[in-house]
Protein backbone atom coordinates (compact mmCIF):
# COMPACT_ATOMS: atom_id res chain seq x y z
CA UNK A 1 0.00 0.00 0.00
CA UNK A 2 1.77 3.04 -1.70
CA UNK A 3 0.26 6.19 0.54
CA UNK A 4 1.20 8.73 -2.19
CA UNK A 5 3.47 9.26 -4.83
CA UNK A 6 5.39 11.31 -2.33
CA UNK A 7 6.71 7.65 -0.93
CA UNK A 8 7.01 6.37 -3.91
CA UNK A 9 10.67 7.24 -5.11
CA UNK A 10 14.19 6.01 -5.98
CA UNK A 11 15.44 7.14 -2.44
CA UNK A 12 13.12 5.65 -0.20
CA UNK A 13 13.15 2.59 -2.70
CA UNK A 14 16.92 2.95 -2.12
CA UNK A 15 17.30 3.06 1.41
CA UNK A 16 14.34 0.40 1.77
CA UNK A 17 16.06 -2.35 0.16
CA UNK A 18 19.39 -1.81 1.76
CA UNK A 19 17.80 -2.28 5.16
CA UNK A 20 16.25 -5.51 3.43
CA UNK A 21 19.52 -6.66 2.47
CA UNK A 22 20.75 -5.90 6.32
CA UNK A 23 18.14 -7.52 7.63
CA UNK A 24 16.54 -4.84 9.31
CA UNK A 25 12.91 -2.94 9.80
CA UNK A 26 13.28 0.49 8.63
CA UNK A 27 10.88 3.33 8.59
CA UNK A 28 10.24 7.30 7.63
CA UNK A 29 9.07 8.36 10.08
CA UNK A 30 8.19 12.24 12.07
CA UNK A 31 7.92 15.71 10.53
CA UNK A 32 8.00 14.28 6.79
CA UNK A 33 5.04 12.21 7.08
CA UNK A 34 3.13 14.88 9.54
CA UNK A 35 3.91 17.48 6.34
CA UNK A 36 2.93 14.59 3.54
CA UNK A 37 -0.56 14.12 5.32
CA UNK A 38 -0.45 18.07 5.49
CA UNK A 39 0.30 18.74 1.80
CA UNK A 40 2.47 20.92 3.10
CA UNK A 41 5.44 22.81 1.30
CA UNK A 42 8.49 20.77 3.27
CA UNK A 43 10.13 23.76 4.69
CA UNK A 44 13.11 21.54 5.41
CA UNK A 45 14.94 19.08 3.32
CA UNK A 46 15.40 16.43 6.66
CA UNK A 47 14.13 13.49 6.29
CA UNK A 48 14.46 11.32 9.49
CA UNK A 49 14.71 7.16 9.48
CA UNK A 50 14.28 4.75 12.11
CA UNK A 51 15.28 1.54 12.04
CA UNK A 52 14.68 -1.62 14.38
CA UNK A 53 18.46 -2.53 15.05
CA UNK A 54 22.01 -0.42 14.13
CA UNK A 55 21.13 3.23 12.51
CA UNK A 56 24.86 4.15 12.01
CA UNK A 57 25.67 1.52 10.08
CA UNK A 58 22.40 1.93 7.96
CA UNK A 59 23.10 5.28 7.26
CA UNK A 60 26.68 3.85 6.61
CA UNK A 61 25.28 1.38 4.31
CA UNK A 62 22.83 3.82 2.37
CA UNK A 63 26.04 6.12 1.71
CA UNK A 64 27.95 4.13 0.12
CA UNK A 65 25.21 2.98 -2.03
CA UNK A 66 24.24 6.33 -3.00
CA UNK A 67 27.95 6.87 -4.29
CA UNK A 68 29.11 9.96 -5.03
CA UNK A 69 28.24 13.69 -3.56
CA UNK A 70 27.05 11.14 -0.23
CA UNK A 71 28.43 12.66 3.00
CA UNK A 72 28.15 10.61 5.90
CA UNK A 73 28.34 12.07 9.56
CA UNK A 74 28.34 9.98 12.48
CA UNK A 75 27.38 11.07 16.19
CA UNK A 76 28.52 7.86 18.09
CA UNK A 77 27.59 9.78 21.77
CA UNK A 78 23.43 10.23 20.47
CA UNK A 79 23.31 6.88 18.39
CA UNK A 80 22.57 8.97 15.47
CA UNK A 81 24.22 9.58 11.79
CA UNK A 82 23.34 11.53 8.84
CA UNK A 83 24.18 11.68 5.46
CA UNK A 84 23.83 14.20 3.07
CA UNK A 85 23.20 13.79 -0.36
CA UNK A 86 21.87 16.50 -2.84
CA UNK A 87 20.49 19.00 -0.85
CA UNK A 88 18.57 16.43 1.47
CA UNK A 89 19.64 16.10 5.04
CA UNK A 90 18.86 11.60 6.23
CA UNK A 91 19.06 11.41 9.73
CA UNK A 92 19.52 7.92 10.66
CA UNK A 93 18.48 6.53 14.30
CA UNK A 94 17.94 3.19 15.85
CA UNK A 95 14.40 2.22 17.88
CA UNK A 96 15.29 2.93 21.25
CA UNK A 97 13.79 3.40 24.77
CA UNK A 98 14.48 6.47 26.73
CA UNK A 99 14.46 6.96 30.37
CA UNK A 100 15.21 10.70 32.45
CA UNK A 101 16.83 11.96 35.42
CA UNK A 102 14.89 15.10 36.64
CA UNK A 103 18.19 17.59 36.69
CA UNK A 104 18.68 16.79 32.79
CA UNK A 105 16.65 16.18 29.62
CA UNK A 106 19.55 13.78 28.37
CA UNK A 107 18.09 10.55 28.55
CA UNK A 108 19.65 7.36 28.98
CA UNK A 109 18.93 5.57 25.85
CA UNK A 110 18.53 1.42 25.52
CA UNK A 111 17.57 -0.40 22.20
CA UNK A 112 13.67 -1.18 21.86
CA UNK A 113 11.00 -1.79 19.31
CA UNK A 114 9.56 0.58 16.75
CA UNK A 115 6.59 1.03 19.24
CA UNK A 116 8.93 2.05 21.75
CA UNK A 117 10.71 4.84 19.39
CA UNK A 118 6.95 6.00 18.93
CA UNK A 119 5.95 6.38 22.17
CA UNK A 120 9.18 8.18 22.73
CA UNK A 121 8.53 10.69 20.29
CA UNK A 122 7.07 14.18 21.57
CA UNK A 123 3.79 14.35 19.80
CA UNK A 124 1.12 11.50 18.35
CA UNK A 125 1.13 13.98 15.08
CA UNK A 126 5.18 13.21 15.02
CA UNK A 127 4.82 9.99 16.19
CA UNK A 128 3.92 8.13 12.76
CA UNK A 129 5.74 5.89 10.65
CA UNK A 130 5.74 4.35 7.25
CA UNK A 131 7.50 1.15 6.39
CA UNK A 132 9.92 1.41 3.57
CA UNK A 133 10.44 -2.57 3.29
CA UNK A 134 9.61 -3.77 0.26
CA UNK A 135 7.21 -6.45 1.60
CA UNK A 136 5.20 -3.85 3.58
CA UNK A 137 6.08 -0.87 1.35
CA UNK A 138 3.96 2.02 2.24
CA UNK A 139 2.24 0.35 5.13
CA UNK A 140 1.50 2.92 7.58
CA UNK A 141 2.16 2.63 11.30
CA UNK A 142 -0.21 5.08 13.45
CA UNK A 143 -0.76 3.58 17.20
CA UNK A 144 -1.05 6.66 18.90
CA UNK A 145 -3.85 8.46 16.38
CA UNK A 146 -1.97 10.81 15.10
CA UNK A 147 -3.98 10.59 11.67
CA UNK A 148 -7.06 11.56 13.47
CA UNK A 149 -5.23 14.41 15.51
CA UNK A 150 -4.07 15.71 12.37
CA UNK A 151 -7.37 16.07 11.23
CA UNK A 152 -8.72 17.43 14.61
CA UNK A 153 -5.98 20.17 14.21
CA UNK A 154 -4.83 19.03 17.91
CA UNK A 155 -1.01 18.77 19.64
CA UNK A 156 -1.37 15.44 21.91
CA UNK A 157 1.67 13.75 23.34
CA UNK A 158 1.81 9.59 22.82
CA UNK A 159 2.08 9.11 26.47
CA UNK A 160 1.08 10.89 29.84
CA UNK A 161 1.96 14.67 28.82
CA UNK A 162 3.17 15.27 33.07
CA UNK A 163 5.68 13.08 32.14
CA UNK A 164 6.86 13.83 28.18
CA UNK A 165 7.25 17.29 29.34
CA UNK A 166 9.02 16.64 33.09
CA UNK A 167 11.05 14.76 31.64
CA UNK A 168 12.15 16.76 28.23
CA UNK A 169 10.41 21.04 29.07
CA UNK A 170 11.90 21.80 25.44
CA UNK A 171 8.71 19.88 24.01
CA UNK A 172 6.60 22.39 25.71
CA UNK A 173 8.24 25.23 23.79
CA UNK A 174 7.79 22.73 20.66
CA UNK A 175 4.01 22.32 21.34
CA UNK A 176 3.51 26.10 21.57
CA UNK A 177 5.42 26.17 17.99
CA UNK A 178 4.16 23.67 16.37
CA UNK A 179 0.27 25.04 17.79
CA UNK A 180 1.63 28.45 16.12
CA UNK A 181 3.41 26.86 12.71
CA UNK A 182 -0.08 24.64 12.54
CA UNK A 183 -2.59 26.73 13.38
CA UNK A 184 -3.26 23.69 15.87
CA UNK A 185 -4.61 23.60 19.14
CA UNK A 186 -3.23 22.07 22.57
CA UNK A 187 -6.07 19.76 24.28
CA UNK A 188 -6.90 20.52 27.56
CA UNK A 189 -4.26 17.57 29.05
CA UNK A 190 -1.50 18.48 26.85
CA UNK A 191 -2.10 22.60 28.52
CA UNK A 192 -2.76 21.93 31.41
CA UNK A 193 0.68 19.60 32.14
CA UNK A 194 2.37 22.97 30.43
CA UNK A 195 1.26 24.58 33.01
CA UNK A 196 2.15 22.87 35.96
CA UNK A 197 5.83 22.08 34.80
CA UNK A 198 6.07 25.39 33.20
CA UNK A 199 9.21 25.74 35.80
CA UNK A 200 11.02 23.31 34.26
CA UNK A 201 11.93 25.22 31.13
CA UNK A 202 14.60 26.48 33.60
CA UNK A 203 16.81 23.83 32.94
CA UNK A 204 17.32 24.27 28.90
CA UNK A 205 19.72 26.34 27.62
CA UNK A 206 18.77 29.83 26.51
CA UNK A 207 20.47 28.97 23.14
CA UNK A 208 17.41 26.21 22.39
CA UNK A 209 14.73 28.51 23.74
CA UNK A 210 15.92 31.15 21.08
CA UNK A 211 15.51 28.70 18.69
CA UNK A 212 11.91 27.96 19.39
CA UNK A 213 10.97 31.61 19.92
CA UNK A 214 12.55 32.51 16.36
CA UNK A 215 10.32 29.74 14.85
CA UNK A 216 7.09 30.82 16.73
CA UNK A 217 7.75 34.74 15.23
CA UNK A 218 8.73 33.58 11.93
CA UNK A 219 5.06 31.62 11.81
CA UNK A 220 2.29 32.80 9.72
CA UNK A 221 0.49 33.82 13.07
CA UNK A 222 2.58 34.30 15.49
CA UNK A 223 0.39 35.51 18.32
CA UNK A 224 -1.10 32.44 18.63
CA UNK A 225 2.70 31.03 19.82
CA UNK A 226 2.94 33.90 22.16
CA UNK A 227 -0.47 34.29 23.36
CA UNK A 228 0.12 30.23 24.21
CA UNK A 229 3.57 31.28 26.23
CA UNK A 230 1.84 33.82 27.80
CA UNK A 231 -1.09 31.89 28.95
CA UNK A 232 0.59 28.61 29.65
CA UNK A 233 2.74 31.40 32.11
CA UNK A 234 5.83 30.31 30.02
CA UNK A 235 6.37 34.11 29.42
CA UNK A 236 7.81 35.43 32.48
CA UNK A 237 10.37 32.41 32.76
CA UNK A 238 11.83 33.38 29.58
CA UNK A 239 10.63 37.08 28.42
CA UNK A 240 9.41 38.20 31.26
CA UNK A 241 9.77 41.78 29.78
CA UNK A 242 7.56 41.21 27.31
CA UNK A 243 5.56 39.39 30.28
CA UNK A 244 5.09 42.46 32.21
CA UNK A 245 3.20 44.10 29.59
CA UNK A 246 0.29 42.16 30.04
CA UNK A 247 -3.23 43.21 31.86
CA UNK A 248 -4.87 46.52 32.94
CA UNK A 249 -4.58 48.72 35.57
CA UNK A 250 -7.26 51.29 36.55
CA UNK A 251 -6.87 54.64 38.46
CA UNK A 252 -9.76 56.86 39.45
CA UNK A 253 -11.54 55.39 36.54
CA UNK A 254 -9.03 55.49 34.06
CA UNK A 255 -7.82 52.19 32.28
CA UNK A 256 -5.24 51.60 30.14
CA UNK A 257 -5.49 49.36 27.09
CA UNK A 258 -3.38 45.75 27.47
CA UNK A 259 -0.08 46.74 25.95
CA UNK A 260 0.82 42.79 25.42
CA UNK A 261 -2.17 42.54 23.80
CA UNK A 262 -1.58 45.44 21.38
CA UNK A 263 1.89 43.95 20.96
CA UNK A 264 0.80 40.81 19.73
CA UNK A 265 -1.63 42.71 17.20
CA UNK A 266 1.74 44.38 15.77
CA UNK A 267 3.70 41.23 15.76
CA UNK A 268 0.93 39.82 13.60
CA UNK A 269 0.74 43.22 11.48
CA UNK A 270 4.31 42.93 10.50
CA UNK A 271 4.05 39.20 9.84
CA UNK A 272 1.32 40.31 7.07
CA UNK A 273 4.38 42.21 5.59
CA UNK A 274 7.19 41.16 5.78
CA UNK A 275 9.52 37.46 6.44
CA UNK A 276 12.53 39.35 8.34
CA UNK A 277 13.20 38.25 11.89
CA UNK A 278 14.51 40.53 12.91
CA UNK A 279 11.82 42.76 11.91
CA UNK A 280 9.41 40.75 13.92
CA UNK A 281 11.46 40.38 16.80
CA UNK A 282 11.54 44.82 17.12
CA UNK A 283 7.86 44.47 17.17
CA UNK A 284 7.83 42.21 19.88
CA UNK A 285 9.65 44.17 21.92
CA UNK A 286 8.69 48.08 20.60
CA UNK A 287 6.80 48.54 23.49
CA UNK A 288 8.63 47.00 26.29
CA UNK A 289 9.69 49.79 28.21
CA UNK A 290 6.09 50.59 29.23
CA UNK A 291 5.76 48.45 31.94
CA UNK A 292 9.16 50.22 33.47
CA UNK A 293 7.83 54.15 32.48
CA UNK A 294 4.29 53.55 33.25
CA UNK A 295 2.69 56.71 35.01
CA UNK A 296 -0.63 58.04 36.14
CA UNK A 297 -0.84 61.23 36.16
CA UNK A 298 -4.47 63.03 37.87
CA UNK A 299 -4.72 65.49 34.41
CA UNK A 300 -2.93 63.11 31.71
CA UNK A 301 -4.22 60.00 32.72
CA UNK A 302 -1.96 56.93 32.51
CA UNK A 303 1.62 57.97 30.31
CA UNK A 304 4.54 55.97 29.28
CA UNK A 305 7.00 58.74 28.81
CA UNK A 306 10.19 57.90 27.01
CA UNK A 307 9.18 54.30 26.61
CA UNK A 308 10.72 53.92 23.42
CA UNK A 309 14.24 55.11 24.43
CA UNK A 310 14.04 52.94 28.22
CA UNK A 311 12.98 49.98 25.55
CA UNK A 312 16.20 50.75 22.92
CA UNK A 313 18.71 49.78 26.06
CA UNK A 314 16.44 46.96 27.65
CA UNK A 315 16.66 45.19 24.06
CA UNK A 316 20.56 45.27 24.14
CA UNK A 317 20.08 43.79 28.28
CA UNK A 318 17.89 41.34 26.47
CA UNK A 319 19.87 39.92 23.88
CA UNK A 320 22.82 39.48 26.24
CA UNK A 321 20.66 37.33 28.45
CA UNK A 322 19.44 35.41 25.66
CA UNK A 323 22.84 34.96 23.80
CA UNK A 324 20.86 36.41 20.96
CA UNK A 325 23.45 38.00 18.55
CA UNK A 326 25.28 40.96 19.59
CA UNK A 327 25.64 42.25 16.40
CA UNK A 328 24.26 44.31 13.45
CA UNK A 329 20.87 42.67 14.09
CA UNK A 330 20.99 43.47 18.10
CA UNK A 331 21.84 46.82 16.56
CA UNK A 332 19.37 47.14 14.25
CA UNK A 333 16.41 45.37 16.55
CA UNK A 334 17.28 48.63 19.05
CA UNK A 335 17.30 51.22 17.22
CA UNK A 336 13.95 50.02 15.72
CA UNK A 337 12.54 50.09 18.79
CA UNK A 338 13.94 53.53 19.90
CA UNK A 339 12.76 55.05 16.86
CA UNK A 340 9.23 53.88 16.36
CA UNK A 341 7.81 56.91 18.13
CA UNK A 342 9.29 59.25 16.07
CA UNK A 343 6.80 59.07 12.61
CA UNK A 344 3.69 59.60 14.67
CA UNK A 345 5.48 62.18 16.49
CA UNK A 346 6.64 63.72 13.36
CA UNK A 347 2.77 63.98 12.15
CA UNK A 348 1.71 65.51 15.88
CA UNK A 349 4.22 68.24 15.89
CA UNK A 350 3.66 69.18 12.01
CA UNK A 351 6.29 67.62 9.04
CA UNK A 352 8.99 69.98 8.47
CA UNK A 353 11.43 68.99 5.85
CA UNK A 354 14.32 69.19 8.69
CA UNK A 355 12.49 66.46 10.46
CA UNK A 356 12.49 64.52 8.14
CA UNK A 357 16.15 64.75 7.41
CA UNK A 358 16.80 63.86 10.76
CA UNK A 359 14.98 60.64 11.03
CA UNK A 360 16.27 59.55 7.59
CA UNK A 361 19.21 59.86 8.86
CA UNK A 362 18.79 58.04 11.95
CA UNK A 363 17.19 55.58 10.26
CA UNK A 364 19.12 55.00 7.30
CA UNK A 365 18.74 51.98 5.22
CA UNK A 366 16.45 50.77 7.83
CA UNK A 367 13.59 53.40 7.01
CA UNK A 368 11.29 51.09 5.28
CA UNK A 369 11.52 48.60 7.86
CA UNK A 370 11.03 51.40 10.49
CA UNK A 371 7.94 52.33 8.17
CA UNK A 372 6.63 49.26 8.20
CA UNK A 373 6.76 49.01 12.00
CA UNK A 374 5.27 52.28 12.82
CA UNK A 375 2.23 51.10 9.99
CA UNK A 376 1.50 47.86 11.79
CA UNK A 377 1.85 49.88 15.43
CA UNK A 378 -1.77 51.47 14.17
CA UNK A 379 -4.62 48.75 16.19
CA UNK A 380 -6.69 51.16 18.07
CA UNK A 381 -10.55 50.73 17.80
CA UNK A 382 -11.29 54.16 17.48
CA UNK A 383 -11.91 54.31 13.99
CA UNK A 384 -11.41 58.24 13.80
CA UNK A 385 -7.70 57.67 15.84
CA UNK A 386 -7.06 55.14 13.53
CA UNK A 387 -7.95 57.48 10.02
CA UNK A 388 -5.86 60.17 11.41
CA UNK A 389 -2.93 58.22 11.86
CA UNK A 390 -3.60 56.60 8.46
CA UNK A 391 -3.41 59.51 6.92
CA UNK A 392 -0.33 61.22 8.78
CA UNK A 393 1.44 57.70 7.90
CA UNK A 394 0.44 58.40 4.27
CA UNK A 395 1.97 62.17 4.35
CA UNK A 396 5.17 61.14 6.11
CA UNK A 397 6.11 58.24 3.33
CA UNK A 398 5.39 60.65 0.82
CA UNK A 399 7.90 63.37 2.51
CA UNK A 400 10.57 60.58 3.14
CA UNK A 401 10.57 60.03 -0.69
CA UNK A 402 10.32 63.71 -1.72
CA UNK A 403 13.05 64.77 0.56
CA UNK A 404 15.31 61.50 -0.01
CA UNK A 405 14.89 62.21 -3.63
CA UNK A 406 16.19 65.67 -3.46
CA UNK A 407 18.47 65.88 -0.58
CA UNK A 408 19.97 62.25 -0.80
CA UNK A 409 20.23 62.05 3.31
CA UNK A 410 19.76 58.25 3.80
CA UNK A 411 22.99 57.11 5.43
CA UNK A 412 24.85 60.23 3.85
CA UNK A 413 28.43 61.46 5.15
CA UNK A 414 29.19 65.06 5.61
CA UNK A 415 30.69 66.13 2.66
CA UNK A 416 33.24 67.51 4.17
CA UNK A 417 34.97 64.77 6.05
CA UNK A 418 37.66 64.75 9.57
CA UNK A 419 40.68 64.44 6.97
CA UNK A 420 39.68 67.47 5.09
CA UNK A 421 39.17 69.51 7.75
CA UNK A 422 42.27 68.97 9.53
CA UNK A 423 44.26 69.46 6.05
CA UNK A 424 42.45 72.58 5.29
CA UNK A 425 42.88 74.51 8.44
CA UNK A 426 46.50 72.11 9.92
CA UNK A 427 44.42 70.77 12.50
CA UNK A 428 45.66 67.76 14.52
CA UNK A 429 42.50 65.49 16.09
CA UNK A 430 40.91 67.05 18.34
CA UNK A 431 37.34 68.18 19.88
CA UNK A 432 37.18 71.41 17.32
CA UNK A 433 37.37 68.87 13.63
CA UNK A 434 34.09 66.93 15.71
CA UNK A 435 32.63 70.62 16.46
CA UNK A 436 32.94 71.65 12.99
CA UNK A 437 31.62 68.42 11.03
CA UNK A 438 28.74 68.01 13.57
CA UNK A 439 27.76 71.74 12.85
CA UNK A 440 28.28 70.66 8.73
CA UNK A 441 26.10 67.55 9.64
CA UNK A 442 23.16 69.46 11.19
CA UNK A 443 23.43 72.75 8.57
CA UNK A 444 22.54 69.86 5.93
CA UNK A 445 20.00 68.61 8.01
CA UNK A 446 18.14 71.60 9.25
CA UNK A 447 18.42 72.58 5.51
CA UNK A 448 20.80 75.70 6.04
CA UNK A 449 22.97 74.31 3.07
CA UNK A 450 22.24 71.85 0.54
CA UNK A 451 24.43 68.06 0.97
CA UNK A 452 27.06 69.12 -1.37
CA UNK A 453 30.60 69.42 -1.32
CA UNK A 454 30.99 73.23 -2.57
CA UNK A 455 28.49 74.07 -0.10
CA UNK A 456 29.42 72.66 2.47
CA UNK A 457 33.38 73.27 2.34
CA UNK A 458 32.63 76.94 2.45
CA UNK A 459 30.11 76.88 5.91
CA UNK A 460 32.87 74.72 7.42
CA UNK A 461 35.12 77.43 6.55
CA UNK A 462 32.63 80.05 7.79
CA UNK A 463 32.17 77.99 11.24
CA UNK A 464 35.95 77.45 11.57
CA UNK A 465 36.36 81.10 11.01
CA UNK A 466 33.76 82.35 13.64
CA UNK A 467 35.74 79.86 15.95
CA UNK A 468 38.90 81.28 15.71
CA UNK A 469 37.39 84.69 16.05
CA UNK A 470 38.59 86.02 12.49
C-alpha cells in the first residue's frame, strides 16, 4: 500500500532495500510524514529514518550505495548519523527506549521496538511511521492516532503529557510552535501539564529557547505562539519583559489598554508584511519599556514617557541574556525600537522637511523597515484615531521620498569629512574637527545648506572662522 506518490521514489526505494539486504525494519518516520498528510510545502529538506536494530551503520550502508556527492556524519555519543546527499539532510536513528533523570533532559537511551521509538517521540502527530520494506512498502504505522489528531488540528503527546514534558520542558516550547506553525490547538491535558511544569523550562539552555521563539515569530500567526507562552505562564520564565506588559490597571476610573495585547496585534501586522526576523522580533519588543515608564498622572491620565528610548537599552540587556546575537541585528532590533515613536510624532508636531532629514538619517537603510513598524503599530478601535494616523502615515512616506529624492540624506556622510578639515585649516584630532563636522552635519540637516561638497566646504570654513574669532 503506496500512501502517495510522495513515498514512492528512488530514495526511499533505495534506502528500503538496503535495510532488506541488512536484515533490518526500517521506517520514515516524524515531521515528513506529519507534512505529507499536510500537503504541506516541506520547509526543510530532513528526512528522518528509524530503524529496528544499528542506525549508524544503515546510514553507513545507504552512503555508500548512493555513491558519489554522499556525505556521511556519524554522532557515536546520540546513536545517530546523517548523510547528506543532494540537498537532502537523512538522519539515521535506531528504535530505542528512553528513560530521564529530573536535573537533565539527556536521557539514557537502551535499544527497543519501533513502538517504543513511537511512544518516545514528543507528539502522536510526530509519532507516525511508514514502512519502507519492500514487503510492507507504504504500510503505515499510526498507534497513537496521530492521523485523526491531524485532522482534529490538535497537539497530543503519545504518552502521559506530566511526564513527556518533566522529563524533556523543550517539548513544551515545541508544542507552543508547532500550535503556532499549525494553526493547531493544545487539548486541555497536553495545557494543562504545560502549566504545571512550566518551571522546568529552567533547565534548557537559553540557546534552544531562542531557537523555538525565532520559529514561533517567523510563523504565519505568530500571536497564537505567544499568546500560548503567555497563557501557559511560560512568558515570564523566559521574556518576562515582554511578560510584564500584560493586563490593565485602573486609576480613578481610568484604564489603560493591554499593551501585550496590542503587541501581539503588531507582531501579527508585521508578519502580514514582511519574512525578516529581525523585523518581527523589534515588534515584539517596541513597546517593552512601558511596563518600566508607566505613570498616572491626575490630568494626563496613565503615560509611558520615554518608553521607546528605556525599551532601545532593555533590548541590548535582552539579547545578552538570551545569547541572541550581539551584532548588526541586536543593533538594528534597538534602534527600531527607539525610533518607532518618532513618525507619529513627526505627524503631531507638524512635518517639516528638517524632520524629516533627521529621522532619515537616523534611520538610514532601515527606514522602510522602520515604516513598516510604525504602519503595523496602528490597532486602536477608534476608527477616527485610527484614520488620522492613516493619513499622517500616508503624508510622512510621501515626505521621506520627496526629501530623499532631493536631498539624498539616507545614510549620507558630511561632505566635508575629519581628513579634510584637519588638512584645510593644519588641525591635529581634536574636539574642534568633531565641532565643525557636527555643525556641517546638522546645517545639511536643518536645511541651512544643501548636501554638497561646494556648499558645504565653504560653511565649514565660515564655522571654523567664527571659531577662531577672524
Amino acid at each position: 500500500m503506496i500512501l502517495s506518490k510522495d513515498i514512492d521514489t528512488g530514495l526511499f526505494h533505495l534506502v528500503g532495500d538496503v535495510a532488506d539486504e541488512m536484515g533490518l525494519e526500517c521506517y520514515v518516520i516524524g515531521g515528513w510524514v506529519r507534512d505529507l498528510f499536510l500537503h504541506r510545502r516541506k520547509e526543510s529538506p530532513d528526512i528522518d529514518f528509524v530503524c529496528v536494530g544499528d542506525g549508524i551503520d544503515l546510514a553507513a550502508h545507504v552512503a555508500r550505495r548512493l555513491g558519489k556527492g554522499a556525505h556521511l556524519s556519524v554522532f557515536k555519543h546520540y546513536g545517530t548519523a546523517q548523510v547528506k546527499y543532494r540537498g537532502t539532510e537523512l538522519e539515521f536513528v535506531g528504535a530505542r527506549k528512553e528513560s530521564y533523570h529530573a536535573e537533565s533532559r539527556n536521557p539514557d537511551v537502551v535499544p527497543g521496538t519501533l513502538r517504543d521509538d513511537q511512544l518516545r517521540r514528543d507528539f502522536t502527530i510526530n509519532a507516525m511511521a511508514i514502512c519502507l520494506n519492500k514487503d510492507r512498502y507504504g504500510e503505515l504505522l499510526d498507534p497513537f492516532d496521530g492521523l485523526y489528531d491531524l485532522e482534529d488540528l490538535v497537539i497530543k503527546t503519545p504518552t502521559d503529557p506530566d511526564i513527556t514534558f518533566s522529563d524533556d520542558p523543550l517539548r513544551m516550547m515545541r508544542a507552543v510552535r508547532f500550535a503556532s506553525q499549525l494553526g493547531f490547538f493544545l487539548n486541555t491535558e497536553t495545557f494543562n501539564a504545560i502549566e504545571k511544569n512550566r518551571e522546568r523550562i529552567k533547565i534548557i539552555t537559553v540557546e534552544r529557547i531562542d531557537d523555538e521563539l525565532n520559529k514561533i515569530l517567523l510563523s504565519p500567526r505568530p500571536s497564537v505562539g505567544l499568546n500560548l507562552l503567555h497563557k501557559t505562564g511560560l512568558m515570564p520564565l523566559i521574556l518576562p519583559e515582554v511578560a510584564a506588559l500584560a493586563g490593565v490597571e485602573t486609576q480613578e476610573g481610568h484604564g489603560h489598554k493591554d499593551n501585550l495585547q496590542h503587541t501581539l496585534m503588531v507582531v501579527d501586522n508585521v508578519a502580514k508584511e514582511s519574512d525578516n526576523l529581525w523585523l518581527r522580533w523589534a515588534a515584539l519588543l517596541h513597546d517593552i519599556g512601558k511596563a518600566k515608564v508607566k505613570r498616572y498622572d491626575a490630568k494626563q491620565g496613565w503615560t509611558f514617557h520615554n518608553h521607546d528610548f528605556t525599551g532601545q537599552k532593555m533590548v541590548r540587556q535582552l539579547f545578552r541574556r538570551m545569547k541572541m546575537p550581539q551584532n548588526e541585528k541586536m543593533d538594528y532590533v534597538a534602534k527600531l525600537v527607539g525610533l518607532h515613536m518618532r513618525p507619529i510624532n513627526l505627524a503631531d508636531e507638524g512635518v517639516t522637511d528638517s524632520a524629516i532629514r533627521r529621522l532619515l538619517f537616523d534611520a538610514g537603510d532601515d527606514i522602510d523597515d522602520l515604516m513598516i513598524l510604525c504602519n503595523a503599530d496602528i490597532t486602536s478601535k477608534n476608527p477616527e484615531k485610527v484614520k488620522r494616523y492613516r493619513n499622517n502615515y500616508v503624508i510622512i512616506k510621501q515626505k521621506l521620498v520627496d526629501i530623499e529624492e532631493k536631498d539624498r540624506i539616507r545614510n549620507f556622510q558630511p561632505p566635508v569629512d575629519g581628513n579634510e578639515i584637519m588638512k584645510l585649516f593644519n588641525l591635529p584630532p581634536c574636539a574642534l574637527v568633531g565641532e565643525l563636522k557636527t555643525a556641517q552635519k546638522d546645517a545639511i540637516l536643518d536645511g541651512i545648506i544643501p548636501n554638497e561638497h561646494d556648499a558645504a566646504l565653504q560653511f565649514v570654513t565660515e564655522q571654523y572662522r567664527k571659531v577662531m574669532g577672524n
